[in-house]
Protein backbone atom coordinates (compact mmCIF):
# COMPACT_ATOMS: atom_id res chain seq x y z
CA UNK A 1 -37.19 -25.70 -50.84
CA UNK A 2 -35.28 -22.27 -51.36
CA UNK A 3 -32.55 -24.38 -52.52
CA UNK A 4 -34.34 -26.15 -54.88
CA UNK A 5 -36.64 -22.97 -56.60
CA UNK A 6 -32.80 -21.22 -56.97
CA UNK A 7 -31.41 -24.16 -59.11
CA UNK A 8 -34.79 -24.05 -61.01
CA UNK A 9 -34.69 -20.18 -61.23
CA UNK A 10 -31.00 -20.09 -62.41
CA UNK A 11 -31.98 -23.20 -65.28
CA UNK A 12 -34.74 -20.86 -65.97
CA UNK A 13 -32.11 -18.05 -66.47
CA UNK A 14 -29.62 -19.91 -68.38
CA UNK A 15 -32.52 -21.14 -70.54
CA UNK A 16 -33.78 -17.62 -71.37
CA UNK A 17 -29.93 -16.37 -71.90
CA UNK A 18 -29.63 -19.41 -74.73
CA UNK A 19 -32.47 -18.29 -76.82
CA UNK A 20 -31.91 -14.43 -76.19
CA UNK A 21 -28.32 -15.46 -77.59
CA UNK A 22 -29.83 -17.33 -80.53
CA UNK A 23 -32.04 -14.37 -81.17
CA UNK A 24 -29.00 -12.15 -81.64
CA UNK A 25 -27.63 -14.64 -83.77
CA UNK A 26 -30.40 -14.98 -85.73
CA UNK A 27 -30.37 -11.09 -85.92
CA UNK A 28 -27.57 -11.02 -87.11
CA UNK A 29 -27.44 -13.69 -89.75
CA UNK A 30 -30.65 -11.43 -91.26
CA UNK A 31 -28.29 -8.10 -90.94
CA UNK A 32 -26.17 -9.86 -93.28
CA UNK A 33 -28.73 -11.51 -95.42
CA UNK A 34 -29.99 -8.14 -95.94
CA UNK A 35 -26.83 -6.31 -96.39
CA UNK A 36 -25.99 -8.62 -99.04
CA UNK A 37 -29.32 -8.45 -100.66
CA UNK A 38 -28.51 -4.73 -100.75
CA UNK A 39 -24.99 -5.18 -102.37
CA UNK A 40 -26.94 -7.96 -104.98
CA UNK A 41 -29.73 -4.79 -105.62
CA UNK A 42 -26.45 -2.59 -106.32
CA UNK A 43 -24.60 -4.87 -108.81
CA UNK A 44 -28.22 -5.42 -110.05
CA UNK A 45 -28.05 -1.51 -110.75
CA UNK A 46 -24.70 -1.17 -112.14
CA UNK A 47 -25.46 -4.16 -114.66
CA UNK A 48 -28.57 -2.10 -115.65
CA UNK A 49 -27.21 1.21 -116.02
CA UNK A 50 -24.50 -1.07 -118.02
CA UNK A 51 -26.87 -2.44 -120.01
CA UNK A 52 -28.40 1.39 -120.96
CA UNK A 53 -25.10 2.54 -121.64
CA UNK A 54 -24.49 -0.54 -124.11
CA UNK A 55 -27.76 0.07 -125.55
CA UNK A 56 -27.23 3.61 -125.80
CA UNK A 57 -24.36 2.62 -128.01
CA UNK A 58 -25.79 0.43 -129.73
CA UNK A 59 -28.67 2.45 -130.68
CA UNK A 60 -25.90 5.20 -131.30
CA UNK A 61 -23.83 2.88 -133.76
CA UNK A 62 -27.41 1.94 -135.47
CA UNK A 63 -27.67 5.51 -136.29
CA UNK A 64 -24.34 5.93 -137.62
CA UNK A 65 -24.99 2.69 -139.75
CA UNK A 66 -28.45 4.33 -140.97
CA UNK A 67 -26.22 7.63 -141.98
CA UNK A 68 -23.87 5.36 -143.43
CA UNK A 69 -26.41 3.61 -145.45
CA UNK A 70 -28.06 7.19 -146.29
CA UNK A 71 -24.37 8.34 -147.23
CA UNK A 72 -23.81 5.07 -149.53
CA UNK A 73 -26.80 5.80 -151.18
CA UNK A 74 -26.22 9.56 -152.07
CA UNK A 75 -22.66 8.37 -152.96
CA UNK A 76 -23.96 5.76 -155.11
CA UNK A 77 -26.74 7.94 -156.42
CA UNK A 78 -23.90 10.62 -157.39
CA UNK A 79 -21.70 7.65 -159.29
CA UNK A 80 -25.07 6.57 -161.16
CA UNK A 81 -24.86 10.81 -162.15
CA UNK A 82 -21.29 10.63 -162.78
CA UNK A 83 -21.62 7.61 -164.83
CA UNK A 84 -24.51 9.38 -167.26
CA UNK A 85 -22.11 12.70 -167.09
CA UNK A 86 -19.12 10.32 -168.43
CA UNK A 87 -21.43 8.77 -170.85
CA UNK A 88 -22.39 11.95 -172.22
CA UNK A 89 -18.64 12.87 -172.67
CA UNK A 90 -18.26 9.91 -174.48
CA UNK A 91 -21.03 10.73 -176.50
CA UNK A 92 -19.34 14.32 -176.89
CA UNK A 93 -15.61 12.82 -177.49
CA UNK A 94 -17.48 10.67 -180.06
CA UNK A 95 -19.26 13.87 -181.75
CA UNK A 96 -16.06 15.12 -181.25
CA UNK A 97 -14.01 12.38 -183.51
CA UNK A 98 -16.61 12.77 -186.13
CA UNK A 99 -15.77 16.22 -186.46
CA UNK A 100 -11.78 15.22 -186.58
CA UNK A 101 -13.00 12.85 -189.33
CA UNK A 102 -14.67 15.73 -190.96
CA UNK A 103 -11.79 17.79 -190.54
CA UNK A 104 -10.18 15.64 -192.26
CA UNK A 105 -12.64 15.04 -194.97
CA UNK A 106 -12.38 19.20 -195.08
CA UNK A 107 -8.25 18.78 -194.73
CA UNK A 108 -8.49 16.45 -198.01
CA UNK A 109 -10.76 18.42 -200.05
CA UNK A 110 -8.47 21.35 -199.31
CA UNK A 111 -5.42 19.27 -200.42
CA UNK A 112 -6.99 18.13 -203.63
CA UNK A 113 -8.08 22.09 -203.89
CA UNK A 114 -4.26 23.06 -203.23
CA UNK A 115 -3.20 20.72 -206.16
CA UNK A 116 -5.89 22.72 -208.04
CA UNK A 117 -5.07 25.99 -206.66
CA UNK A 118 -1.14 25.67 -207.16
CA UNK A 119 -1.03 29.67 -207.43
CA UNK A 120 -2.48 29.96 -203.89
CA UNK A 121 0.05 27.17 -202.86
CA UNK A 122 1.34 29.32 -199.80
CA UNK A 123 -1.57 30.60 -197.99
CA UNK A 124 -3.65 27.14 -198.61
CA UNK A 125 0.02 25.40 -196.78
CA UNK A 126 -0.35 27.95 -194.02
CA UNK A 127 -4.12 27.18 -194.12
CA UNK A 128 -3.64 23.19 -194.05
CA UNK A 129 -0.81 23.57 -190.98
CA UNK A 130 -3.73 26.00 -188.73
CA UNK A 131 -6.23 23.49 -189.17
CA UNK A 132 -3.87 20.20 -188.36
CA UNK A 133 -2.96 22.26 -185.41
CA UNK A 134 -6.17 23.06 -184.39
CA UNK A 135 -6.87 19.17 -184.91
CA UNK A 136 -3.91 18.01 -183.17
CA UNK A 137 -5.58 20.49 -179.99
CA UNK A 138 -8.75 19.27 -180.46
CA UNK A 139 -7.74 15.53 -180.21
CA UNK A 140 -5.25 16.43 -177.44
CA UNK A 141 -7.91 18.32 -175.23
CA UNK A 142 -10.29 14.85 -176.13
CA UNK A 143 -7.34 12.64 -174.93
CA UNK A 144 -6.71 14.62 -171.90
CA UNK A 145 -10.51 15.37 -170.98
CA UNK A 146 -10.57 11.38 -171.35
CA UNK A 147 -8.22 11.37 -168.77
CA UNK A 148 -9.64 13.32 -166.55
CA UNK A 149 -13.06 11.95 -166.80
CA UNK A 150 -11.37 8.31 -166.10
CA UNK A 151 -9.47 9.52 -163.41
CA UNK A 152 -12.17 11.01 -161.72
CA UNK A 153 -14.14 7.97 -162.18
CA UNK A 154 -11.87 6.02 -160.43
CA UNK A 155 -11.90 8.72 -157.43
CA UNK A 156 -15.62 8.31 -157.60
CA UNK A 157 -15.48 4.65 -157.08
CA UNK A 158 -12.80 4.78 -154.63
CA UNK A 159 -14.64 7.15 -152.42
CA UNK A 160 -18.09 4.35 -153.19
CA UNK A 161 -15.89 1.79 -151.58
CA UNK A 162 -14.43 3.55 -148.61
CA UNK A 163 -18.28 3.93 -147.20
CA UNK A 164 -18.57 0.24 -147.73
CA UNK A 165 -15.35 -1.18 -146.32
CA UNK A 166 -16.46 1.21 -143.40
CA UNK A 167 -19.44 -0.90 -143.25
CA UNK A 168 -17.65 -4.16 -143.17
CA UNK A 169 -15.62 -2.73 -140.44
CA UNK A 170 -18.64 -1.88 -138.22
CA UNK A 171 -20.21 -5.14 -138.77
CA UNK A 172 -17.49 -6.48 -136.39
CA UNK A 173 -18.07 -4.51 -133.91
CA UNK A 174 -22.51 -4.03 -134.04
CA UNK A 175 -21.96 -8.15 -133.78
CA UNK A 176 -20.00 -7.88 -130.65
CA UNK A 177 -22.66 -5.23 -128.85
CA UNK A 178 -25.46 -7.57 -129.91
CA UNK A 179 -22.93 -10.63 -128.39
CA UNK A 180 -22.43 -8.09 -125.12
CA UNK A 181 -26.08 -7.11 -124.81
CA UNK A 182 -26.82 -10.60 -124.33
CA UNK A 183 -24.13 -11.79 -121.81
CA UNK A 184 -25.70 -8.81 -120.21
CA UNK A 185 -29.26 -9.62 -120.15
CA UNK A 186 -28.17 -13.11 -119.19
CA UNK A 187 -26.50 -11.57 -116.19
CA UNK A 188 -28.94 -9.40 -115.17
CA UNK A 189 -31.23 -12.56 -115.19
CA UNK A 190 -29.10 -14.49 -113.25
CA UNK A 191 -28.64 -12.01 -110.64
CA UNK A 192 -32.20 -11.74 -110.53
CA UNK A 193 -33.12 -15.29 -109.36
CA UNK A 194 -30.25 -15.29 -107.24
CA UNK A 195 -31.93 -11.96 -105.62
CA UNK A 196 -35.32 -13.66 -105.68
CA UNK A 197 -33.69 -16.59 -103.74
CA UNK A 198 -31.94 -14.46 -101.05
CA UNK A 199 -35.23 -12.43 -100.73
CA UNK A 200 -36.96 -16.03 -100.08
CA UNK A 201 -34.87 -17.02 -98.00
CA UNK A 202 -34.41 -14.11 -95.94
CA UNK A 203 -38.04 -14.36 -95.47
CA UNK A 204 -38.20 -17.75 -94.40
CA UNK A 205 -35.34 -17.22 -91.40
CA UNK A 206 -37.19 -13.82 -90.84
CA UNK A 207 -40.61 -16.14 -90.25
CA UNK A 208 -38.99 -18.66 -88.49
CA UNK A 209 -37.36 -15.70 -86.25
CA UNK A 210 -40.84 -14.36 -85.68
CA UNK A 211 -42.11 -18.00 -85.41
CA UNK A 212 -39.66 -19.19 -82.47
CA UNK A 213 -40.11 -15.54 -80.59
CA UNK A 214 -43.77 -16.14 -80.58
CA UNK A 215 -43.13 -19.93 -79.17
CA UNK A 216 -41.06 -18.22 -76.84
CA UNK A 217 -43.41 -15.80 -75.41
CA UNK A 218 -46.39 -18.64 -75.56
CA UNK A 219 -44.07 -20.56 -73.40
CA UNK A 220 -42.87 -18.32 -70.93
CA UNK A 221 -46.57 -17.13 -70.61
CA UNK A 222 -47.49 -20.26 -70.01
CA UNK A 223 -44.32 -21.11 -67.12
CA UNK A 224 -45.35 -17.74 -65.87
CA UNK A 225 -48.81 -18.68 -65.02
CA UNK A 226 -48.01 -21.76 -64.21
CA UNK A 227 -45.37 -20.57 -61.78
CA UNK A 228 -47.94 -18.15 -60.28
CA UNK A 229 -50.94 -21.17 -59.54
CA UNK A 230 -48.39 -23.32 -58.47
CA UNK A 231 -47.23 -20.47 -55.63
CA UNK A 232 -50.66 -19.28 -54.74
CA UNK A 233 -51.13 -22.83 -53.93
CA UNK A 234 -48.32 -22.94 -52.08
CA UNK A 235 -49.29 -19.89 -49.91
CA UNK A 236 -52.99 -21.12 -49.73
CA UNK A 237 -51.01 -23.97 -48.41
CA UNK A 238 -48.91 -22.51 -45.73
CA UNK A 239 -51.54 -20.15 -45.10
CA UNK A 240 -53.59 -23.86 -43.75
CA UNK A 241 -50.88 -24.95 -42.28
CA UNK A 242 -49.98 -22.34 -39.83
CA UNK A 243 -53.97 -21.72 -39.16
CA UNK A 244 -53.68 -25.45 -38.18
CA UNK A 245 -50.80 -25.30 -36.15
CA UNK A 246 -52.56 -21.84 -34.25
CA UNK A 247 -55.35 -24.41 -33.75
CA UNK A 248 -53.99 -27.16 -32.52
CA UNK A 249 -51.64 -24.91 -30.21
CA UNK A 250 -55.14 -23.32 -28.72
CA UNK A 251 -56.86 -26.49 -28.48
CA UNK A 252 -53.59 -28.30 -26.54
CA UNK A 253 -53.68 -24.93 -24.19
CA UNK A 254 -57.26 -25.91 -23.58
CA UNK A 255 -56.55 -29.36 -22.73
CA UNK A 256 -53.98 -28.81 -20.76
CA UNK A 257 -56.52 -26.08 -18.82
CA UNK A 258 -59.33 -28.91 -19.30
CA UNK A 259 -56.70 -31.28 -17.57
CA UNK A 260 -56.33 -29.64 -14.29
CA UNK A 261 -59.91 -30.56 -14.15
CA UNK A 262 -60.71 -33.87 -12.12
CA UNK A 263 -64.39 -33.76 -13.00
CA UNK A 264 -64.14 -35.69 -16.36
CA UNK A 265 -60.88 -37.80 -17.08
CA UNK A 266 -62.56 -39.77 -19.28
CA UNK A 267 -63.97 -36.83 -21.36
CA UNK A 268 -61.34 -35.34 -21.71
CA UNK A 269 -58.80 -37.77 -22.96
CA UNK A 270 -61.84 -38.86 -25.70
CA UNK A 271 -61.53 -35.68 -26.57
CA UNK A 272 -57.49 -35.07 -27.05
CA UNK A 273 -57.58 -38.30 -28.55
CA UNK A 274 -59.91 -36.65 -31.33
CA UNK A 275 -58.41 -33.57 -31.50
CA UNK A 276 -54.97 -35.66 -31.68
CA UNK A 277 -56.30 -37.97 -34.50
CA UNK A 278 -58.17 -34.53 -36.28
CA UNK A 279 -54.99 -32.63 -36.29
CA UNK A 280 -52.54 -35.91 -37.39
CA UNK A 281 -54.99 -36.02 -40.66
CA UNK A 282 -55.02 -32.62 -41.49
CA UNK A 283 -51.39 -32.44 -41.41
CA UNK A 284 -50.86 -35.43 -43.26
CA UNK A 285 -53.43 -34.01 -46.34
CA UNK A 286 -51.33 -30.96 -46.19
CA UNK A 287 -48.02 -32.71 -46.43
CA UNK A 288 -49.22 -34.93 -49.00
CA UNK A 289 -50.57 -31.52 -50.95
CA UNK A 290 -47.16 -30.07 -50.33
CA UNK A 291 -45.19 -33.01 -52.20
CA UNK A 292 -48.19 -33.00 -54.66
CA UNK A 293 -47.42 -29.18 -55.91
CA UNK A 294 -43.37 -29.71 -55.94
CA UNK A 295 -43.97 -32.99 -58.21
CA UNK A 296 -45.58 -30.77 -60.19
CA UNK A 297 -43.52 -27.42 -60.19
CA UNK A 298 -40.47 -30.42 -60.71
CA UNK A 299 -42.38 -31.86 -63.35
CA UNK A 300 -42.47 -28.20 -65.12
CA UNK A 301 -39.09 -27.34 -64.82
CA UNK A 302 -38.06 -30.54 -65.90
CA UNK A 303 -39.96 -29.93 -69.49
């Protein structure tokens, strides 16, 4: 019997050594389930503060293109000003060539006044060459103020286009943030169900953990109590047993006193032979109560 509650004990043992084992394994696969649920909430992090910087710069390079725009504005404002400041210096090299014509006008009168002045030949020659001078200057300082006002529309324009070829350069690059902001938000999304699905099933092994310790416990409750009725029957058991044994030992001293006795053979041996056939059925209710309890306590540890 000893023997046989050992191998049963040491089953037990074994048993409760398997699922502490796949406890710690179990432990352990949600250690790492968790640890890479925390790396997934860090690269989840970095993506985001990723994404802030690359809106940041975005929202930085939308600012530029707004003081660009502002710029090409004022810039084109100032060539709309330039344009009415060279079209009133046409107007003035015009007024200008009008008085060259009337110069001339003047310059011809004052020839046909030198053919009629021949006295005053001299001074009205001297006369004639000041104001062809002073007509050559005049046309000279129109031809060169000409000049200047071309060539500083020209710098005008060229400093218009620089503002927009800047544009046209930026566009390149305000295309590829948009493109970058939304690989990134497709990222971040992706990272997110992927999260979501480690956090579901991290939960599901965590429930199952919790789901199979609680089994557990039920079940070694249950053995436990099972194991404890089983040996308080077996003591009530034993207890019987012995009590019956003490009795039949005092009541086979007493026949064997009652036997020394001539006075009534035939009483007496009436009476072992019911004590005899009292005793055999106890002990055979016992025995069979016995073998009842370890088909039973078998029965458990076979399950």
């Amino acid at each position: 019997m000893r023997r046989f509650f050992q191998a049963h004990r040491d089953e037990d043992f074994s048993q409760i050594q398997y699922l502490t084992a796949k406890c710690s394994r179990l432990a352990h696969d949600r250690a790492v389930l968790e640890r890479e649920f925390l790396l997934s909430r860090e690269r989840e992090r970095k993506l985001q503060n990723d994404l802030e910087a690359a809106s940041a710069r975005i929202f930085h390079q939308e600012q530029l293109n707004l003081e660009l725009r502002i710029r090409e504005d004022q810039l084109i404002s100032r060539m709309f000003r330039q344009q009415d400041l060279v079209s009133a210096l046409q107007q003035r090299v015009g007024l200008l060539a009008q008085e060259s014509s009337r110069d001339e006008d003047l310059l011809r009168q004052v020839g046909s006044e030198l053919m009629c002045l021949q006295s005053s030949e001299g001074k009205l020659e001297g006369l004639v060459e000041e104001l062809h001078a002073e007509a050559q200057h005049r046309v000279a300082e129109a031809v060169s103020f000409q000049a200047e006002l071309y060539a500083e529309a020209q710098r005008r324009a060229e400093r218009t286009e620089s503002p927009q070829a800047e544009l046209r350069r930026h566009k390149p690059n305000v295309a590829e943030l948009k493109d970058l902001e939304s690989a990134h938000q497709t990222e971040v999304r992706g990272l997110t169900e992927e999260n979501q699905r480690s956090l579901r099933k991290l939960q599901g092994t965590a429930e199952q953990f919790e789901w199979l310790c609680q089994q557990q416990r039920y079940w070694m409750s249950c053995v436990k109590r099972f194991k404890d009725c089983l040996m308080e029957e077996r003591d009530a058991l034993l207890r019987q047993v012995i009590l019956l044994k003490k009795k039949t030992q005092k009541l086979k001293q007493r026949l064997r006193d009652d036997s020394q006795s001539v006075l009534c053979p035939l009483q007496d041996s009436k009476c072992c032979d019911c004590i005899t056939l009292w005793d055999a059925d106890a002990v055979a209710d016992l025995e069979s109560q016995v073998e009842k309890s370890n088909m039973l306590y078998a029965e458990l540890f076979n399950q």
